[in-house]
Protein backbone atom coordinates (compact mmCIF):
# COMPACT_ATOMS: atom_id res chain seq x y z
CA UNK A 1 3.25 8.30 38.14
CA UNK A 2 0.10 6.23 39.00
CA UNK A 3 0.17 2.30 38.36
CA UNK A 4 -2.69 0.28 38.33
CA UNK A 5 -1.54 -3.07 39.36
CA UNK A 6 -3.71 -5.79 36.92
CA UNK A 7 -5.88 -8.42 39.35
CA UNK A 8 -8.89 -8.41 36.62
CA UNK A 9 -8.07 -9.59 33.40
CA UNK A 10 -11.20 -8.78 31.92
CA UNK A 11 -10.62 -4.54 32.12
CA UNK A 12 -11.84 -3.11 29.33
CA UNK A 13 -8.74 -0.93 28.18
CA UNK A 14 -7.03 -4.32 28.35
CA UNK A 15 -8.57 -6.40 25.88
CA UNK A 16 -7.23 -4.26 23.22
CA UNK A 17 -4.33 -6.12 23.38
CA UNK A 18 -5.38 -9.01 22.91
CA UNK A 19 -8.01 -8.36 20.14
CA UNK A 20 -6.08 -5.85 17.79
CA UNK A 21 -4.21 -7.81 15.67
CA UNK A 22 -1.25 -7.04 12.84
CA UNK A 23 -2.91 -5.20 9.54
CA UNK A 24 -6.72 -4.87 11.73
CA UNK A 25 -7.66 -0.91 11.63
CA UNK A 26 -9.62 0.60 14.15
CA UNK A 27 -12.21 3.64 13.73
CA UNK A 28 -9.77 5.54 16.24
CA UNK A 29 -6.38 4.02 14.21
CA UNK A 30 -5.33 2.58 17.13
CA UNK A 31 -2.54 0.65 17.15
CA UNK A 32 -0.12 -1.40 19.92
CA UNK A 33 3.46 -1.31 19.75
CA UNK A 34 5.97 -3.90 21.67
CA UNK A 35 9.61 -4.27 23.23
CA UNK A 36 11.52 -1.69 25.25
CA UNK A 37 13.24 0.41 22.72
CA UNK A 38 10.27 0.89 20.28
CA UNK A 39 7.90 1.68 23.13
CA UNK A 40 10.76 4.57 24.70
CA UNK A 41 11.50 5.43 21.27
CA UNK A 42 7.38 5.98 20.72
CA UNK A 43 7.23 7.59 23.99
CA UNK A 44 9.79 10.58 22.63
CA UNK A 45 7.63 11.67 20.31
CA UNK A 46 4.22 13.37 20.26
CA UNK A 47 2.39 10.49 19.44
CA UNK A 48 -1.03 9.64 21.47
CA UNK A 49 -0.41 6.92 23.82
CA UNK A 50 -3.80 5.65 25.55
CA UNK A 51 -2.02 3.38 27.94
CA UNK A 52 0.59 0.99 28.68
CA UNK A 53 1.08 -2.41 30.08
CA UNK A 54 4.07 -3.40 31.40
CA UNK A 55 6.66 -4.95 34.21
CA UNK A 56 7.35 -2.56 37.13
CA UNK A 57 11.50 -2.75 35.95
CA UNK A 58 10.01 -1.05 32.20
CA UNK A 59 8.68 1.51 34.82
CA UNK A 60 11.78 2.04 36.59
CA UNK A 61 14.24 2.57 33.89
CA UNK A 62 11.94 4.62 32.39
CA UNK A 63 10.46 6.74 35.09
CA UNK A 64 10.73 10.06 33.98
CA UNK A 65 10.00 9.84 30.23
CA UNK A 66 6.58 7.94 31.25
CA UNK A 67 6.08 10.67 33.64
CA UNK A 68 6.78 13.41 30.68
CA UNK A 69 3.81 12.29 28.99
CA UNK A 70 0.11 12.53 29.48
CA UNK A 71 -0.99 8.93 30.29
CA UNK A 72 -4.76 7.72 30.75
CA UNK A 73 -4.08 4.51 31.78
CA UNK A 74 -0.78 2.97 33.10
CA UNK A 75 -1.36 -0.65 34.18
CA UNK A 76 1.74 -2.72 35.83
CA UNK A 77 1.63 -6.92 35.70
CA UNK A 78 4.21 -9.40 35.91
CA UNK A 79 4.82 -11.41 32.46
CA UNK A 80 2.77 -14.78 33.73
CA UNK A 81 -0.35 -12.04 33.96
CA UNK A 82 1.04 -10.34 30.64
CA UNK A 83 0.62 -13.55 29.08
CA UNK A 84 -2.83 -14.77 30.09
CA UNK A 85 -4.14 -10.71 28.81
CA UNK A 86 -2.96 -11.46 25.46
CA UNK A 87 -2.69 -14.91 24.72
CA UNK A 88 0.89 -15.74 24.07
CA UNK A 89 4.38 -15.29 26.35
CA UNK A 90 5.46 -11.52 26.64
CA UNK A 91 9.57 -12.22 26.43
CA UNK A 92 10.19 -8.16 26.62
CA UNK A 93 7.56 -7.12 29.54
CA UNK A 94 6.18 -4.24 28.01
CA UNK A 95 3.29 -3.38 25.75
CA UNK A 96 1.78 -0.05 24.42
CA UNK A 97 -1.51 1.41 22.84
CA UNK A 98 -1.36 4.25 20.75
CA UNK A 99 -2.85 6.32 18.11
CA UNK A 100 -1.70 6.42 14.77
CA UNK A 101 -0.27 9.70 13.61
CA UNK A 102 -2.43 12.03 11.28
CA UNK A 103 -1.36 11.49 7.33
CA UNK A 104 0.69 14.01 5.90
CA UNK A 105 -1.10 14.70 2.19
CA UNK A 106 0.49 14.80 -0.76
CA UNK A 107 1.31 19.05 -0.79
CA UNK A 108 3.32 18.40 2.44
CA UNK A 109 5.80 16.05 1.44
CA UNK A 110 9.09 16.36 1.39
CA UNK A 111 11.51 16.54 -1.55
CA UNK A 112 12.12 12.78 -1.41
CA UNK A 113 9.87 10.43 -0.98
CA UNK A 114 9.80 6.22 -0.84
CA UNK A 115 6.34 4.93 -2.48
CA UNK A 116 5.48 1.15 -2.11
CA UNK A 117 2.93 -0.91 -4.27
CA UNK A 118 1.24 -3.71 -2.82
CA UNK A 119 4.65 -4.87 -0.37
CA UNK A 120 2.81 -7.94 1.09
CA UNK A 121 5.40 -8.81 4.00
CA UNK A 122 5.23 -6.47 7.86
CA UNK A 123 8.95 -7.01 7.60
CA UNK A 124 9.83 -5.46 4.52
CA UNK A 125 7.54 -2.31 5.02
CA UNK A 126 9.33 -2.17 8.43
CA UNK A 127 12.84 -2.36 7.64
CA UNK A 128 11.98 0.00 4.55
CA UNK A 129 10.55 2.20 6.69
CA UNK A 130 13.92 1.98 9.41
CA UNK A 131 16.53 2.49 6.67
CA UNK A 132 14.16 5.95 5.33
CA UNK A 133 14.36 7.54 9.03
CA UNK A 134 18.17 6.54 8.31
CA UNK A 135 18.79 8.05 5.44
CA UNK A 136 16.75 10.94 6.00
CA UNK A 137 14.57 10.31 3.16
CA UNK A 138 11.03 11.44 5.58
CA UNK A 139 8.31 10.66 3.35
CA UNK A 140 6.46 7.22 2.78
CA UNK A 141 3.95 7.00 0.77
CA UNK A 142 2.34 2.98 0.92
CA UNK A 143 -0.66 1.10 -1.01
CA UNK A 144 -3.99 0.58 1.06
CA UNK A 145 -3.36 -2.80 0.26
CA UNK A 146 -0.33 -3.23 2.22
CA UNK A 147 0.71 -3.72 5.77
CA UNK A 148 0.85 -0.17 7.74
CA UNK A 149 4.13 0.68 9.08
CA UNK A 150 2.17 1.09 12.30
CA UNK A 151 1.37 -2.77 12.49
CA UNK A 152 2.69 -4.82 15.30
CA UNK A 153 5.60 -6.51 13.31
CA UNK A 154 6.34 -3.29 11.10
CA UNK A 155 7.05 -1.23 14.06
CA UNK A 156 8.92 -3.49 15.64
CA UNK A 157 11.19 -4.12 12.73
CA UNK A 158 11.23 -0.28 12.35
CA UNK A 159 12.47 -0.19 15.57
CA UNK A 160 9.79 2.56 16.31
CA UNK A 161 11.55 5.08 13.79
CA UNK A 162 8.86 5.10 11.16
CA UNK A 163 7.34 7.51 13.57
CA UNK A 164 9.78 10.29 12.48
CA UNK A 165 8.52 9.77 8.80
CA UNK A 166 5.65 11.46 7.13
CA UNK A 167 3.11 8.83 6.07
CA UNK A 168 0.10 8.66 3.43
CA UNK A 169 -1.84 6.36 2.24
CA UNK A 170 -2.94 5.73 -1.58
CA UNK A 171 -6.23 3.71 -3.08
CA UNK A 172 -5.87 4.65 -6.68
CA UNK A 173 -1.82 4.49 -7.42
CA UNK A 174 -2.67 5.55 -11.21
CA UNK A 175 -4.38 9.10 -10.06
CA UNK A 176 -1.71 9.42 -7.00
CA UNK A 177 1.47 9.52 -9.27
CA UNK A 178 -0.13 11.68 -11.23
CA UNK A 179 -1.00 14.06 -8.78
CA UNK A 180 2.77 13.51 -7.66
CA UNK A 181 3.79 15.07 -11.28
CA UNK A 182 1.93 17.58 -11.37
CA UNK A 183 3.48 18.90 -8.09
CA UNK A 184 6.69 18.68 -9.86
CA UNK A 185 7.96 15.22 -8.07
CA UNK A 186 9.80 12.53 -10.92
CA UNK A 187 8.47 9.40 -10.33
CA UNK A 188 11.45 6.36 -10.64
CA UNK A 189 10.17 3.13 -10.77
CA UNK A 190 12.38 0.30 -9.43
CA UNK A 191 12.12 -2.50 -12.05
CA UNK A 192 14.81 -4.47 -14.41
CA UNK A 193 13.82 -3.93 -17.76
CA UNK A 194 15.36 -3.74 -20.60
CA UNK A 195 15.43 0.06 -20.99
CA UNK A 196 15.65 0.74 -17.21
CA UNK A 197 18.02 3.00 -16.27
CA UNK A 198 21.29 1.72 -14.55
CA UNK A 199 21.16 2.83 -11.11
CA UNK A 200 24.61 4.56 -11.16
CA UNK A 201 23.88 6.62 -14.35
CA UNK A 202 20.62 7.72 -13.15
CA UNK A 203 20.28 12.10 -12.91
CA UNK A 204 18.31 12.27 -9.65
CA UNK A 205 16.38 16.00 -9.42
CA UNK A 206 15.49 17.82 -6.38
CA UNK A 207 12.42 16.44 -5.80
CA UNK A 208 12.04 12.73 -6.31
CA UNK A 209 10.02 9.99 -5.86
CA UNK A 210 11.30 6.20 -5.74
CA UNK A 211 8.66 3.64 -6.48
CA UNK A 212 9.52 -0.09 -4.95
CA UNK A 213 6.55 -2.89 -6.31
CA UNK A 214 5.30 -6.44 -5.23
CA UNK A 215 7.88 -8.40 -3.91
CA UNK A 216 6.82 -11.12 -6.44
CA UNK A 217 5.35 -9.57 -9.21
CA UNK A 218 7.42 -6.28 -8.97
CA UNK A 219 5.52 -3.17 -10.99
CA UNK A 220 3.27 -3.34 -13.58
CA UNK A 221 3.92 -2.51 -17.09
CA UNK A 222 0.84 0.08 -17.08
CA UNK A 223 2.08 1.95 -13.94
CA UNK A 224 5.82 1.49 -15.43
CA UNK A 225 3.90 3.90 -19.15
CA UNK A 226 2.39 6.45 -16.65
CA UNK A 227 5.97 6.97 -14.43
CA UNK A 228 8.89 9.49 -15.38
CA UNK A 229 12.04 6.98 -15.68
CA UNK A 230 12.59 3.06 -14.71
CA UNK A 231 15.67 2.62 -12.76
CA UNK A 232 17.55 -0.82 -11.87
CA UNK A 233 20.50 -1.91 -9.52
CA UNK A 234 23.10 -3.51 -11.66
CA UNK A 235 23.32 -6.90 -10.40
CA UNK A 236 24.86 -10.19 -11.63
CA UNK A 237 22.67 -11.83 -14.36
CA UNK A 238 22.78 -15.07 -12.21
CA UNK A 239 20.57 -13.43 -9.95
CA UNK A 240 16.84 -12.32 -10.71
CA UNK A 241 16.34 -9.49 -8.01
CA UNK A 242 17.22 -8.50 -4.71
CA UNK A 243 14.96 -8.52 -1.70
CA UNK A 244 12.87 -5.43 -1.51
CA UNK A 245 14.09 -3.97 1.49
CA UNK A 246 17.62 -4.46 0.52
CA UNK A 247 17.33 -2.92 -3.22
CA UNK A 248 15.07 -0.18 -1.50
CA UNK A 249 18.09 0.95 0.69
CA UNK A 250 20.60 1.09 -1.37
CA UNK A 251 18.68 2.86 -4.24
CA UNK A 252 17.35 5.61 -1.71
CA UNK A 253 21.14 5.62 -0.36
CA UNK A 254 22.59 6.39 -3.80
CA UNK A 255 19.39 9.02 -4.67
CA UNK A 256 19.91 10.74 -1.36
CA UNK A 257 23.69 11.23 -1.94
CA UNK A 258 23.46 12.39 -6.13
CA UNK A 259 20.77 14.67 -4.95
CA UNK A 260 23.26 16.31 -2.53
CA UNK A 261 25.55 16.72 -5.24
CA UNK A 262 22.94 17.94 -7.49
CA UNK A 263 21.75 20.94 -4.99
C-alpha cells in the first residue's frame, strides 16, 4: 500500500471533497462517504472507490482490506490538514470517494421492495434504508426528488448498509407503479385513511411493494386511486402519525414476517 502524504492542498483529486456536497450529482455519480465503519463497511463491497483521505491509524487498522482493493489514489494527512481540504473539523479522520452503484431496473427487483415519495430529510432515507438491509427487504425504490441514499448524511445514517440494497430511481411515480403491477408486485400505500387497512389484518402476497410518502404531506389521494390497498399502523388517536422512518420499519418488519408465513 502506497500513501501519498498531503503537503499541497490544492491537488486536484482533493478538492472533491470539499466541493461535492449532500444531494449535488456528478456526471460520474460520484459520491464521498465518512467515519470509520461506513468507509470499511464500503470498502467490503465491490463498490468503485477513486481514493481515500485519511489519518495514518485509519490505515493501520485497516491495512489489509485497503490493500484488497484496487485504489487510484490513497492520500494520508493529519486532521488539522483534513480540515483546511474541506472546510470544517474531521472528528473521525477518514474520508472516501466513490462511485455510486449501477441502478437495478424495475425487472430485477426483488420480491419486496420499500418505495419512497418525495422523503425530504438525509436522515430518514438513511435510517430507512439501514433498517431494509436489516430486515432483508433488498430493494429501494426512491423519488428523483429526494435525497439519494448515497448522500453524505444518508450513508452515514445507513451506516454504509444501503450498499447491500438494490436501488432505482423514479421521475414519473404514476407510470412507475404501474409498471410495478403489471410485473405482478401489490402496491401498499402507507397512509391513515378512513378505509386503510389495519396493519395487522393486512394479507401481504409474495411479491410486495410498500409505499412510505412526504413526511408532511404523506401520499396523495391520486397516487392513493392508482395503488392496490392503503395500509395504516394502528396508533392512539391522540397521535397524528409516526415519524417516517419509524412507521417504515415496523410496517416492512410485520410484511417481511406475514410473507414468511404466507410462502
Amino acid at each position: 500500500m502506497t500513501l501519498t502524504e498531503v503537503t499541497n492542498l490544492n491537488i486536484p483529486s482533493l478538492q472533491i471533497y470539499r466541493q461535492l456536497r449532500d444531494n449535488a450529482v456528478t456526471k460520474d455519480n460520484s459520491f464521498i462517504a465518512d467515519s470509520p465503519k461506513v468507509v470499511s463497511m464500503l470498502l467490503q463491497t465491490n463498490i468503485e472507490v477513486r481514493s481515500i483521505l485519511a489519518t495514518k491509524k485509519f490505515y493501520d487498522e485497516h491495512r489489509t482490506l485497503i490493500e484488497s482493493k484496487n485504489i487510484p489514489s490513497i492520500y494520508v494527512a493529519d486532521k488539522t490538514v483534513m480540515k483546511e481540504i474541506v472546510g470544517h473539523n474531521i472528528h473521525h479522520g477518514v474520508m472516501m470517494h466513490g462511485i455510486r452503484p449501477s441502478q437495478t431496473p424495475l425487472e430485477e427487483m426483488g420480491n419486496h421492495i420499500i418505495m419512497l415519495e418525495n422523503i425530504t430529510k438525509n436522515e430518514n432515507v438513511g435510517a430507512i434504508a439501514r433498517s431494509a438491509a436489516a430486515l432483508e427487504v433488498d430493494s429501494l425504490i426512491i423519488s428523483g426528488k429526494s435525497p439519494h441514499p448515497f448522500g453524505r448524511k444518508a450513508l452515514r445514517v445507513s451506516m454504509g448498509y444501503v450498499s447491500q440494497l438494490k436501488i432505482d430511481t423514479y421521475h414519473d411515480i404514476y407510470s412507475t407503479i404501474e409498471k410495478l403491477k403489471s410485473l405482478g408486485y401489490k402496491v401498499f400505500a402507507a397512509e391513515i385513511t378512513k378505509d386503510a387497512t389495519p396493519l395487522q389484518k393486512v394479507k401481504v402476497p409474495k411479491k410486495w411493494v410498500l409505499l412510505m410518502g412526504d413526511e408532511h404531506a404523506g401520499i396523495s389521494e391520486n397516487i392513493l386511486k392508482i395503488c392496490n390497498e392503503t395500509v395504516m399502523i394502528e396508533i392512539s388517536p391522540m397521535v397524528k402519525s409516526l415519524n417516517v422512518a419509524v412507521a417504515s420499519s415496523l410496517m416492512m418488519y410485520h410484511f417481511k414476517n406475514s410473507s414468511l408465513k404466507e410462502s
